[in-house]
PDB file of N, CA and C in Angstrom:
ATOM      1  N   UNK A   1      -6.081  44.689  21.324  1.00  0.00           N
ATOM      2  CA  UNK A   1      -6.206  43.566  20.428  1.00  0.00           C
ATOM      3  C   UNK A   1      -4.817  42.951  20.225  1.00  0.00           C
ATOM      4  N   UNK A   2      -5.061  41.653  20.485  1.00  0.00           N
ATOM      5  CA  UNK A   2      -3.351  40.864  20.530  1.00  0.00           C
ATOM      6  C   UNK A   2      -3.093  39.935  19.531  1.00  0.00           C
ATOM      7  N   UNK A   3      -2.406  40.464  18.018  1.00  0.00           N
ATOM      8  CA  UNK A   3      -1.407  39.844  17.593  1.00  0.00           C
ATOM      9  C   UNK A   3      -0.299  39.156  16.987  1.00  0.00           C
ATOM     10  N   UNK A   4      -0.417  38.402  16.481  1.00  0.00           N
ATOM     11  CA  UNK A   4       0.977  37.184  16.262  1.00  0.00           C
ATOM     12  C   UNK A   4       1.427  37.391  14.979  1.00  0.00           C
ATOM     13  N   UNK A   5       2.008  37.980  14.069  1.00  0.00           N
ATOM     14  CA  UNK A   5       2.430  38.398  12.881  1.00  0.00           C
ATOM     15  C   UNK A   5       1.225  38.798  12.124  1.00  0.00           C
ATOM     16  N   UNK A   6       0.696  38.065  11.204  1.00  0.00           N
ATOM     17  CA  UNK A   6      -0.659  38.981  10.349  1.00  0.00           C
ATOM     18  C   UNK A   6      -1.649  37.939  11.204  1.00  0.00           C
ATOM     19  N   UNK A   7      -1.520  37.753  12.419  1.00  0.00           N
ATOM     20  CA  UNK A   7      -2.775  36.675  12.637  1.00  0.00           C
ATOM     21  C   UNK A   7      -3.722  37.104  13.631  1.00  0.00           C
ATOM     22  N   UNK A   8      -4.665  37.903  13.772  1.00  0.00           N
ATOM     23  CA  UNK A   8      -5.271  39.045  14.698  1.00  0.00           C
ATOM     24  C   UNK A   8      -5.903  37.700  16.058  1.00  0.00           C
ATOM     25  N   UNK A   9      -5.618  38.028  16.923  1.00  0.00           N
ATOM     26  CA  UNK A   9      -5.693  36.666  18.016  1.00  0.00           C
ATOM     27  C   UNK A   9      -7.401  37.255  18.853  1.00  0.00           C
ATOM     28  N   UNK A  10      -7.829  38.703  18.374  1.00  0.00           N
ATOM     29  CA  UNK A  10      -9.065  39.073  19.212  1.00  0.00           C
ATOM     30  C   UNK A  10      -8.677  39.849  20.413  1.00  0.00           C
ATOM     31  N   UNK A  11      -9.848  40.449  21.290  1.00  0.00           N
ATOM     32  CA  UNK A  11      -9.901  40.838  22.420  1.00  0.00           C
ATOM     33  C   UNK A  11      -8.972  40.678  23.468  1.00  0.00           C
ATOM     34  N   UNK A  12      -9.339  38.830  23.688  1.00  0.00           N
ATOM     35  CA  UNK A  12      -9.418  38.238  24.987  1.00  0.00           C
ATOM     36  C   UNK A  12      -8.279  36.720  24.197  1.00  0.00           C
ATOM     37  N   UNK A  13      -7.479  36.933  24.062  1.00  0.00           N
ATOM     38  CA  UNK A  13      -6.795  35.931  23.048  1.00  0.00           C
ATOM     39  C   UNK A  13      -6.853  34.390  24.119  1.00  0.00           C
ATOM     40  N   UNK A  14      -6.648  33.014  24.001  1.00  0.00           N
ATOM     41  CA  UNK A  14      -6.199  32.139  24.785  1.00  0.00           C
ATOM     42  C   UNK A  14      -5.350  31.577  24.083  1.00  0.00           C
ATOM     43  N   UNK A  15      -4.469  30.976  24.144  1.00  0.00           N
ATOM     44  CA  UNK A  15      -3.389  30.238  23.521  1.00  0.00           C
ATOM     45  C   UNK A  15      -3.537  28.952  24.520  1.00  0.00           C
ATOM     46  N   UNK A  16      -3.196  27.726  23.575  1.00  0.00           N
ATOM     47  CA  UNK A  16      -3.164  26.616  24.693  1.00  0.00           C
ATOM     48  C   UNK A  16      -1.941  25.896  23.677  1.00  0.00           C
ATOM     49  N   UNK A  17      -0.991  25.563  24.753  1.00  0.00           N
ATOM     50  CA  UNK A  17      -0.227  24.745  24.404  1.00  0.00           C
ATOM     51  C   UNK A  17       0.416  23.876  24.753  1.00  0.00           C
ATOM     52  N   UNK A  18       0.264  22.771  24.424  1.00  0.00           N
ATOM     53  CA  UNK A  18       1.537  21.119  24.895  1.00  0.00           C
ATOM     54  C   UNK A  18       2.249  21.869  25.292  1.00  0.00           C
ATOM     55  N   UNK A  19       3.338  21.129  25.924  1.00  0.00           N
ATOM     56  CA  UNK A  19       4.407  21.448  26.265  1.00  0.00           C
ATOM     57  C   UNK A  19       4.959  19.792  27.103  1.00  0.00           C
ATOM     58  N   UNK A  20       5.546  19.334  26.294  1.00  0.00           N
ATOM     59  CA  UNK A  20       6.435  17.957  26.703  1.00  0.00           C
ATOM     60  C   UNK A  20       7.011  18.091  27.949  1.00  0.00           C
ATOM     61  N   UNK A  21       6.323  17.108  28.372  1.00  0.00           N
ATOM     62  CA  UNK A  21       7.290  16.530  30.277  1.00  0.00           C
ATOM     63  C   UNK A  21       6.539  17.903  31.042  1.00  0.00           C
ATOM     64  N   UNK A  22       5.445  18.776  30.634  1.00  0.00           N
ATOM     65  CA  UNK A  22       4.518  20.163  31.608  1.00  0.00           C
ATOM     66  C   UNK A  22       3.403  19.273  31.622  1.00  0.00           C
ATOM     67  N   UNK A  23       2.900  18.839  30.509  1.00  0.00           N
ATOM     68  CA  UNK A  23       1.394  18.883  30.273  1.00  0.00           C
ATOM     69  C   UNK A  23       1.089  17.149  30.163  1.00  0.00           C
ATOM     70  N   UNK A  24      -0.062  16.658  30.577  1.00  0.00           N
ATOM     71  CA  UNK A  24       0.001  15.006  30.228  1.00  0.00           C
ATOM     72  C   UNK A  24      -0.842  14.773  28.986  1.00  0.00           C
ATOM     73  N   UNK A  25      -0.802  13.442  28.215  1.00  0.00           N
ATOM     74  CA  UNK A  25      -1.063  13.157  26.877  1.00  0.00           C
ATOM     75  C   UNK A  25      -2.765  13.569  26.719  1.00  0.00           C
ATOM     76  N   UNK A  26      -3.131  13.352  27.347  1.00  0.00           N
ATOM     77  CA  UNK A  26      -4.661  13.724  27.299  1.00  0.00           C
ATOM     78  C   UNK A  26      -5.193  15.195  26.888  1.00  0.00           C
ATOM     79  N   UNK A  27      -4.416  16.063  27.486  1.00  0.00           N
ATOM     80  CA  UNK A  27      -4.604  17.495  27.462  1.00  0.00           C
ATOM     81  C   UNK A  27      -3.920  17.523  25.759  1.00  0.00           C
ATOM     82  N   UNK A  28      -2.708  17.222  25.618  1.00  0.00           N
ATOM     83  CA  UNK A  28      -1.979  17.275  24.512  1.00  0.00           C
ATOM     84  C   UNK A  28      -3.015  17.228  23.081  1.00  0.00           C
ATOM     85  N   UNK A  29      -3.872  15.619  23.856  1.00  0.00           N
ATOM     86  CA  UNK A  29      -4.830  15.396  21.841  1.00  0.00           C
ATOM     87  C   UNK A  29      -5.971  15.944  21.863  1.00  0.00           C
ATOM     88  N   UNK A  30      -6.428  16.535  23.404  1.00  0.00           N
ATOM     89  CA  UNK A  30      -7.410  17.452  23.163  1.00  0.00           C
ATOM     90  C   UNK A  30      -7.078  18.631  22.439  1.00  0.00           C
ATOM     91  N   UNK A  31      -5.752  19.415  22.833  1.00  0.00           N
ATOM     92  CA  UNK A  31      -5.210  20.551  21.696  1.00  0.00           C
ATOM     93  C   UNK A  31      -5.404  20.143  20.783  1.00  0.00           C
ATOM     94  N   UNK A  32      -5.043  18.983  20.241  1.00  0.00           N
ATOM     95  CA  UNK A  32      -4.850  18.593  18.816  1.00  0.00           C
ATOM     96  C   UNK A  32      -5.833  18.373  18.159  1.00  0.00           C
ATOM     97  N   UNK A  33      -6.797  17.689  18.992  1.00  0.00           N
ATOM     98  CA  UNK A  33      -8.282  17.493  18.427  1.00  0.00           C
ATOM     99  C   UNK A  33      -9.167  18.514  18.271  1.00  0.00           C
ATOM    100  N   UNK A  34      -9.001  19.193  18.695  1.00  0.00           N
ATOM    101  CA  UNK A  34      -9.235  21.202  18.870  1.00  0.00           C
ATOM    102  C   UNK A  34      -8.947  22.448  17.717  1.00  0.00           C
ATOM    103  N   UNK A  35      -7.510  21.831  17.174  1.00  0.00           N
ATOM    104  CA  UNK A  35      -7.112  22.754  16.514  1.00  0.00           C
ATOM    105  C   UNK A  35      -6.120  23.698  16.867  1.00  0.00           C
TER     106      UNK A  35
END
């Protein structure tokens, strides 16, 4: 089980993240629109 200070991330964790000049704007406001 994986994680991040008191924030338990589950099993099978995914993290998705922007990343400026990696990722293009579309992917970016889907994160955002996501949560």
């Amino acid at each position: 089980m994986a994680k991040i200070a008191n924030v338990d991330l589950g099993d099978f964790p995914l993290l998705l993240a922007p990343m400026e000049d990696v990722s293009d704007p579309p992917f970016r406001a889907l994160c955002k629109e996501q949560g």
